[in-house]
Protein backbone atom coordinates (compact mmCIF):
# COMPACT_ATOMS: atom_id res chain seq x y z
CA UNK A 1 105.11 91.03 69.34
CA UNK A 2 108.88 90.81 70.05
CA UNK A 3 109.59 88.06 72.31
CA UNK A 4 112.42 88.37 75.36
CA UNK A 5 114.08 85.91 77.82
CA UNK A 6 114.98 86.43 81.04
CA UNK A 7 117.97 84.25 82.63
CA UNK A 8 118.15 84.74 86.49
CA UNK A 9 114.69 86.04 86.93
CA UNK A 10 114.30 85.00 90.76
CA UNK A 11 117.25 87.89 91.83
CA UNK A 12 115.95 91.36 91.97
CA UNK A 13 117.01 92.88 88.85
CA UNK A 14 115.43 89.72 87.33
CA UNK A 15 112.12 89.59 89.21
CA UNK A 16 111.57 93.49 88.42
CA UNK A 17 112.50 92.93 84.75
CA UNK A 18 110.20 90.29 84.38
CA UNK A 19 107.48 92.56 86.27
CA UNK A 20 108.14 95.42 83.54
CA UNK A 21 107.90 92.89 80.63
CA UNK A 22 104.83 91.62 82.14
CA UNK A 23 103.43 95.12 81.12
CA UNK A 24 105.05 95.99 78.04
CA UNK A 25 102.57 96.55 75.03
CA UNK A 26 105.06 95.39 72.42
CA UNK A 27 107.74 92.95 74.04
CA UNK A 28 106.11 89.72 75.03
CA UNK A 29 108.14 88.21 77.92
CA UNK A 30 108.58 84.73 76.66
CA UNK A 31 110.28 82.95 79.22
CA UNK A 32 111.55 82.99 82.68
CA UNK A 33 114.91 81.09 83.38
CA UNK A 34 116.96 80.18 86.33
CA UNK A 35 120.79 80.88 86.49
CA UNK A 36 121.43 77.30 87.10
CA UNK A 37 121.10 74.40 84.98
CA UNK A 38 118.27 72.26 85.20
CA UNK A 39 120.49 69.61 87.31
CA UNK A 40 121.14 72.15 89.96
CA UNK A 41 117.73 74.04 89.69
CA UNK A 42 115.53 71.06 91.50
CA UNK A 43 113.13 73.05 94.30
CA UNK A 44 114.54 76.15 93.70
CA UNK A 45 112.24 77.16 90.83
CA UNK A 46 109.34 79.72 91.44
CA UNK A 47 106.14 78.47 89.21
CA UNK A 48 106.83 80.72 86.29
CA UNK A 49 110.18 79.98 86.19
CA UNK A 50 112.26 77.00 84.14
CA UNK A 51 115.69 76.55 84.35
CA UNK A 52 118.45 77.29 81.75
CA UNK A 53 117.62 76.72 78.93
CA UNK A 54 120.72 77.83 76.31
CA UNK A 55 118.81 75.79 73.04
CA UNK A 56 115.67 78.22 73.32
CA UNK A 57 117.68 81.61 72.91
CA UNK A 58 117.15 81.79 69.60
CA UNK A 59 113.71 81.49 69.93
CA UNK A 60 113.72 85.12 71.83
CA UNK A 61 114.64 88.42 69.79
CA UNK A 62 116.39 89.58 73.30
CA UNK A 63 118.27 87.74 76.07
CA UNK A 64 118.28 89.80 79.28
CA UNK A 65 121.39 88.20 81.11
CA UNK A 66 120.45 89.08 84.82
CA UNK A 67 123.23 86.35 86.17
CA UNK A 68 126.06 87.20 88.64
CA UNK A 69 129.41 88.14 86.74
CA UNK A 70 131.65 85.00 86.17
CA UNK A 71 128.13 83.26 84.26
CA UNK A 72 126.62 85.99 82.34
CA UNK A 73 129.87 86.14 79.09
CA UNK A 74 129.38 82.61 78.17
CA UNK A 75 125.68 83.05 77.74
CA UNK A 76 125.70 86.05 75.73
CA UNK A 77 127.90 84.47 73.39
CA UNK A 78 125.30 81.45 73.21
CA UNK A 79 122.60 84.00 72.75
CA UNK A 80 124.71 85.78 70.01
CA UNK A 81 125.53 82.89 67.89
CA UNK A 82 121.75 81.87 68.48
CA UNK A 83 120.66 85.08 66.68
CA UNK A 84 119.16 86.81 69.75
CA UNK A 85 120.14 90.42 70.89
CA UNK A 86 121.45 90.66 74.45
CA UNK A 87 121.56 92.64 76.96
CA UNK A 88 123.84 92.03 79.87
CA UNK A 89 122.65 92.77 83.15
CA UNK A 90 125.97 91.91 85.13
CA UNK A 91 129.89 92.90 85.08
CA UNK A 92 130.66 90.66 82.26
CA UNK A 93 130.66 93.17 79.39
CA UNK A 94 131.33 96.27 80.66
CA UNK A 95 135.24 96.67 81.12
CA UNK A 96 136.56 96.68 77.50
CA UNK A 97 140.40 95.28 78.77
CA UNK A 98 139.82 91.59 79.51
CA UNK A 99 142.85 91.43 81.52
CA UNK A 100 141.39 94.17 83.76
CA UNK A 101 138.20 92.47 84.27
CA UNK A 102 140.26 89.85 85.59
CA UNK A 103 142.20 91.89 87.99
CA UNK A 104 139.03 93.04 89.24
CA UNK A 105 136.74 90.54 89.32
CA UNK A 106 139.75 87.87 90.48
CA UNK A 107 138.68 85.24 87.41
CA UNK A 108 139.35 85.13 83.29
CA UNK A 109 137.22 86.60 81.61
CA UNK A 110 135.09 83.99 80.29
CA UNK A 111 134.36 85.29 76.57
CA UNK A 112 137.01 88.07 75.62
CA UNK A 113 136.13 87.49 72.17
CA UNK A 114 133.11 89.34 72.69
CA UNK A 115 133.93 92.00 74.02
CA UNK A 116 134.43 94.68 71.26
CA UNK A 117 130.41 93.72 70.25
CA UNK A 118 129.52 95.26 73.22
CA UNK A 119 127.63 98.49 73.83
CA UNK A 120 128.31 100.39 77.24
CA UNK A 121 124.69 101.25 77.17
CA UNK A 122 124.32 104.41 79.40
CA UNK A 123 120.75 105.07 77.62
CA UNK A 124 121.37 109.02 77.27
CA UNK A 125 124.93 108.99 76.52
CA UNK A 126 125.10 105.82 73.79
CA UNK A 127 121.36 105.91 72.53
CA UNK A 128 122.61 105.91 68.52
CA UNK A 129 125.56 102.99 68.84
CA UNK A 130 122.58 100.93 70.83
CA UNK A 131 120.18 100.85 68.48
CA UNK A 132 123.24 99.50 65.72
CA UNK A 133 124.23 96.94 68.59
CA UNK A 134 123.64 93.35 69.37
CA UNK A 135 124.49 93.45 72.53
CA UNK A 136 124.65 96.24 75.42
CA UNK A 137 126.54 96.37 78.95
CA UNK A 138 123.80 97.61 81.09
CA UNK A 139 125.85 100.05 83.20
CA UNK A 140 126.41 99.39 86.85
CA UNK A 141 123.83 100.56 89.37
CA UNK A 142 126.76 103.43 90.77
CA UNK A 143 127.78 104.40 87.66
CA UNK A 144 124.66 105.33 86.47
CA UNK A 145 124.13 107.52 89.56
CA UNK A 146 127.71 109.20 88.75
CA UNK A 147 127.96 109.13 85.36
CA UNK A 148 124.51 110.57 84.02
CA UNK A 149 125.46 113.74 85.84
CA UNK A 150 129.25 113.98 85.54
CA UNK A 151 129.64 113.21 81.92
CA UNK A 152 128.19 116.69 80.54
CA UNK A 153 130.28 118.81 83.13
CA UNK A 154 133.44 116.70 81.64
CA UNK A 155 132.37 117.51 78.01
CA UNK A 156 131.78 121.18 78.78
CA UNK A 157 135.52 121.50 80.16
CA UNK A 158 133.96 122.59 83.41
CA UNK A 159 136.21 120.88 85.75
CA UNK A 160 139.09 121.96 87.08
CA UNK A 161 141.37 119.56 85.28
CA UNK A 162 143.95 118.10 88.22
CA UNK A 163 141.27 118.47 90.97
CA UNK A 164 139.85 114.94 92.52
CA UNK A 165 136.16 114.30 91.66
CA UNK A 166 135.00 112.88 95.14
CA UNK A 167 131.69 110.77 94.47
CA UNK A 168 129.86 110.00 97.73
CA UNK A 169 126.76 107.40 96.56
CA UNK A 170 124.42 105.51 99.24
CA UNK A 171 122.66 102.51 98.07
CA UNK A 172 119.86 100.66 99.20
CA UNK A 173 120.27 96.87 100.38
CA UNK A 174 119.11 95.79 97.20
CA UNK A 175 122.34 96.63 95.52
CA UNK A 176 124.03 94.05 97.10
CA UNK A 177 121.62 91.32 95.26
CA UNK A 178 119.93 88.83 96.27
CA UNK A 179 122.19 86.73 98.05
CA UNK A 180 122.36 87.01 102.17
CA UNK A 181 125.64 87.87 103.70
CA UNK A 182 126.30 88.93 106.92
CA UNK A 183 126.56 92.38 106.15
CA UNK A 184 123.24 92.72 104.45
CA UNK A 185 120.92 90.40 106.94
CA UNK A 186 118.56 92.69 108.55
CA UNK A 187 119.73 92.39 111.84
CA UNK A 188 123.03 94.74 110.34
CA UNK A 189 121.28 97.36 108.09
CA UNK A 190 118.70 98.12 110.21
CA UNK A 191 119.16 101.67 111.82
CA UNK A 192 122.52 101.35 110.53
CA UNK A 193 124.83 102.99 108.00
CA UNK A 194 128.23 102.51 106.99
CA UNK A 195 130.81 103.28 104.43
CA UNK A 196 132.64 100.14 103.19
CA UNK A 197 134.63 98.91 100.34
CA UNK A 198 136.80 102.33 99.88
CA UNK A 199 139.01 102.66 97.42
CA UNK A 200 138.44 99.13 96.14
CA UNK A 201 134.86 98.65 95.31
CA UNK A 202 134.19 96.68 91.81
CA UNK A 203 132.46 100.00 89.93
CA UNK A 204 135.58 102.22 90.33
CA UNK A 205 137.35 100.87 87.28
CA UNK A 206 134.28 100.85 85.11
CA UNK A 207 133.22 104.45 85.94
CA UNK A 208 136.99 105.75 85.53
CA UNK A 209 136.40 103.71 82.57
CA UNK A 210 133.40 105.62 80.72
CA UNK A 211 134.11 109.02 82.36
CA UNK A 212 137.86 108.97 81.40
CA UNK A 213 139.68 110.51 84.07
CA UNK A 214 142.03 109.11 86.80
CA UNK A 215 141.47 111.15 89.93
CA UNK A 216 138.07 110.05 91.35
CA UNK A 217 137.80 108.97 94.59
CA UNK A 218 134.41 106.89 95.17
CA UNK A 219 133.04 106.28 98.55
CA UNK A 220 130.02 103.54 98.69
CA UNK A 221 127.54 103.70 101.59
CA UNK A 222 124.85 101.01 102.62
CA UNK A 223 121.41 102.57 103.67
CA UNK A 224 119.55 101.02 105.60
CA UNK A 225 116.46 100.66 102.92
CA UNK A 226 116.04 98.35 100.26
CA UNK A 227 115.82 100.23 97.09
CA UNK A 228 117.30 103.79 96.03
CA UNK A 229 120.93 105.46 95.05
CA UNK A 230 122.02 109.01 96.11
CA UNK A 231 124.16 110.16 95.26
CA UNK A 232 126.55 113.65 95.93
CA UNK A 233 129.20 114.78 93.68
CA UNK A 234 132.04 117.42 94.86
CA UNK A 235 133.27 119.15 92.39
CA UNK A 236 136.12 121.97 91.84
CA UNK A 237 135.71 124.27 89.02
CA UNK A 238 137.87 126.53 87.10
CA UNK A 239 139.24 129.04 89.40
CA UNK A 240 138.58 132.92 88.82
CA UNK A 241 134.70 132.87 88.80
CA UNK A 242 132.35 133.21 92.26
CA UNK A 243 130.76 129.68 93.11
CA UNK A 244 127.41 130.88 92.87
CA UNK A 245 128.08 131.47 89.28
CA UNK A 246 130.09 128.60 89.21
CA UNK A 247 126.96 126.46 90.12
CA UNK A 248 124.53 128.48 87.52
CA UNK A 249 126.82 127.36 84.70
CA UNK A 250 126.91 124.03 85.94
CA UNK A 251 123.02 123.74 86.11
CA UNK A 252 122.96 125.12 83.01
CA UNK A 253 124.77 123.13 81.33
CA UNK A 254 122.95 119.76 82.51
CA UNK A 255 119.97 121.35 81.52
CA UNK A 256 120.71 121.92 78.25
CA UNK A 257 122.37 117.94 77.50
CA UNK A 258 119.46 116.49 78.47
CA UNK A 259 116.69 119.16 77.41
CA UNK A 260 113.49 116.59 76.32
CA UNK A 261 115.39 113.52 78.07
CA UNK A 262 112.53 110.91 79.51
CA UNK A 263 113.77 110.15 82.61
CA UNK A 264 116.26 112.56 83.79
CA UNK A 265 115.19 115.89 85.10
CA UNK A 266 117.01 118.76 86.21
CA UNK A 267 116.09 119.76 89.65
CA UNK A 268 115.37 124.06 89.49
CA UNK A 269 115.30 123.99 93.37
CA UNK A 270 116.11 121.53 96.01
CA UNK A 271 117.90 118.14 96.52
CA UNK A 272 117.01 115.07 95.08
CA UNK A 273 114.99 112.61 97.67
CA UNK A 274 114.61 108.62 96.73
CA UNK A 275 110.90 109.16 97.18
CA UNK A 276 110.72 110.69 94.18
CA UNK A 277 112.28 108.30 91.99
CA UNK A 278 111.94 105.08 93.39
CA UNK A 279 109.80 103.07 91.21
CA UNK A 280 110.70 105.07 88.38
CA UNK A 281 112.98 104.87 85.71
CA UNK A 282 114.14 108.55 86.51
CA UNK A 283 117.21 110.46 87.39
CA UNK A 284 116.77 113.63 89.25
CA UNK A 285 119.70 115.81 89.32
CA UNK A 286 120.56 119.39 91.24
CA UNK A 287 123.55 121.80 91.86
CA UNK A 288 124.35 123.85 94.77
CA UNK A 289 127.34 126.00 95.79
CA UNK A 290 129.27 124.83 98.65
CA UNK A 291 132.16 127.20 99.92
CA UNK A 292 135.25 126.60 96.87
CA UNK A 293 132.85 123.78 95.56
CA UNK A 294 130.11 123.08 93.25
CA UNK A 295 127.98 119.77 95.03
CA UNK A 296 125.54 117.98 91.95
CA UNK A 297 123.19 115.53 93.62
CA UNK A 298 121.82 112.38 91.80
CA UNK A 299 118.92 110.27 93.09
CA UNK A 300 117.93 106.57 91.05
CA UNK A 301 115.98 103.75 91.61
CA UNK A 302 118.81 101.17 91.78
CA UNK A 303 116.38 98.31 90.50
CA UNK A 304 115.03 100.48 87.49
CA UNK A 305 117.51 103.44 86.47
CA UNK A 306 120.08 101.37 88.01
CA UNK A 307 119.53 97.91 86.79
CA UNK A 308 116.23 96.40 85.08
CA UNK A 309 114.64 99.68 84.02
CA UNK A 310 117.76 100.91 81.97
CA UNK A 311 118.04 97.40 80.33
CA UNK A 312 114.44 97.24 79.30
CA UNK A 313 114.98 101.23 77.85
CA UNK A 314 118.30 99.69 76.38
CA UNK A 315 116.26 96.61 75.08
CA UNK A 316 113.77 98.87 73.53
CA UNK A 317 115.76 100.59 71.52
CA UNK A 318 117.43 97.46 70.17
CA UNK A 319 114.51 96.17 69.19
CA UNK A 320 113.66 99.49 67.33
CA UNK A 321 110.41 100.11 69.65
CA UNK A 322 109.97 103.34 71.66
CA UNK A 323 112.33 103.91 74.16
CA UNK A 324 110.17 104.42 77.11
CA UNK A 325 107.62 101.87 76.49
CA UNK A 326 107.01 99.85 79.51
CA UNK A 327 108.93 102.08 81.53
CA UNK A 328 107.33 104.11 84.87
CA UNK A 329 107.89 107.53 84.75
CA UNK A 330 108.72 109.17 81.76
CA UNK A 331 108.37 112.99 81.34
CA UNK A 332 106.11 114.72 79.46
CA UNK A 333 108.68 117.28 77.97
CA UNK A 334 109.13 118.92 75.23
CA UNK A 335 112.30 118.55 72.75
CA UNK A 336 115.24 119.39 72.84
CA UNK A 337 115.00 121.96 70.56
CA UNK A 338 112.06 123.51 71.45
CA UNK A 339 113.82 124.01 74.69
CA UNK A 340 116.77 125.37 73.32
CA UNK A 341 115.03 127.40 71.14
């Protein structure tokens, strides 16, 4: 059995991390930390937790860093120099320019040095560079939800090249962690719904990041649930072809990059619903025509696909395991090649 530690296992991410490792027929969930140090950890401790303990990393084969960003750098590097594979739950790892992290995140980064080890481990997108890694950036919750369907329409040239990509995503409550605040306290999501943070939200730089183009305009909404991400791409295409045919192309070509994927599926009809993927590791995916448009859907499980679930899939193939072991809801499909065939 592998063994894996979990640092900030009371948070969500952490607590449903620790719930998939408490399942997994190979990875042996070793230990449960707190964030905090044992001096500030008195009484706040759930019975299967301990707190941080930096001395035992090396005792774990993976270090799942589910910390907030500002704690999780300094940690990994512990974890690194212990010997342990890591995989970084927060913000720490995933903007490659330090000095941007710090614009963003309004603090140094705490290990810059680290950095270039770093994986941006989109599962689907980076699986060969992961398993080589020591350590993986577990993407962002949004991102995922943007990214998993955007990035083949970018490679395929499919875009209309200076026409704004305009990503509307919803979240669940969940997505703002743990932590109350007066926007997230019941008594303001519920039967609520709001945009908020537009045009300056945390995940703009890291998706502009990975996807590599400048004119996206992301638009974050709070639903009033806890768990879930939906997600709704508008897209222009390449003038001079009808929309309709427009949207077959871009079906088509999602189809075909992740042909015998595990978790993402390719709707043939309808819209994605969070029913269908929360509590699941999935990402369901469709394209309609809208008018000059082509609209691609995403729905995630912010605590699985968005968080916990892609780190243990991450984790897994680190560790050189199957990549969906431990995992709720993989897809029985068939290769990619027998599809394409």
């Amino acid at each position: 059995m592998k063994r894996a530690i979990v640092v900030g296992s009371s948070g969500y991410a952490g607590r449903e991390l620790c719930g998939l490792l408490d399942q997994h027929a190979e990875l042996d969930l070793w230990a449960c930390m707190s964030a905090r140090p044992a001096s500030q950890s008195h009484g706040l401790l759930s019975p299967d937790q301990i707190p941080l303990a930096p001395e035992r990393f090396g005792e774990a084969d993976v270090v799942f860093l589910c910390t907030p960003h500002g704690k999780a750098a300094t940690l990994a590097r512990m974890a690194l120099d212990a010997g342990s594979a890591v995989v970084d739950l927060s913000a720490d790892l995933r903007l490659r320019d330090a000095q941007q992290y710090a614009q963003v995140y309004g603090l140094p980064h705490p290990a810059p040095e680290i950095l270039d080890q770093a994986v941006y481990g989109l599962t689907e997108r980076a699986r060969i560079q992961i398993q080589g890694a020591r350590a993986v950036a577990n993407p962002g919750c949004y991102p995922t939800s943007i990214l998993l369907p955007i990035h083949p329409l970018l490679d395929a040239d499919l875009l209309a090249p200076q026409a704004p990509i305009v990503a509307d995503a919803k979240s669940g409550v969940s997505g703002a962690g743990k932590a109350p605040t007066e926007a997230t306290h019941f008594g303001n999501v519920h039967e609520n719904f709001r945009a908020y943070q537009i045009g300056a939200h945390r995940h703009a730089p890291e998706i502009t990041q990975e996807a590599g183009v400048e004119g996206l305009v992301f638009v974050p909404h709070l639903l009033p649930c806890l768990r879930g991400i939906l997600t709704t791409l508008y897209l222009t295409p390449h003038p001079g072809q009808a929309p309709e045919a427009r949207a077959d192309e871009f079906r088509t070509c999602l189809r075909e990059a992740y042909a015998g994927e595990p978790f993402v599926r390719v709707l043939d009809e309808g819209t994605p619903e969070l029913k269908d993927v929360v509590h699941t590791n999935r990402c369901h995916i469709a394209v309609h025509s809208a008018g000059p448009l082509v609209v691609v859907t995403s729905a995630i499980d912010n605590l699985l696909k968005g968080a916990a679930g892609q780190a243990l899939q991450n984790a897994n193939l680190l560790l050189g395991l199957e990549e969906t072991l431990g995992l709720p809801g993989a897809l029985q499909r068939p290769s990619k090649a027998e599809v394409l065939a």
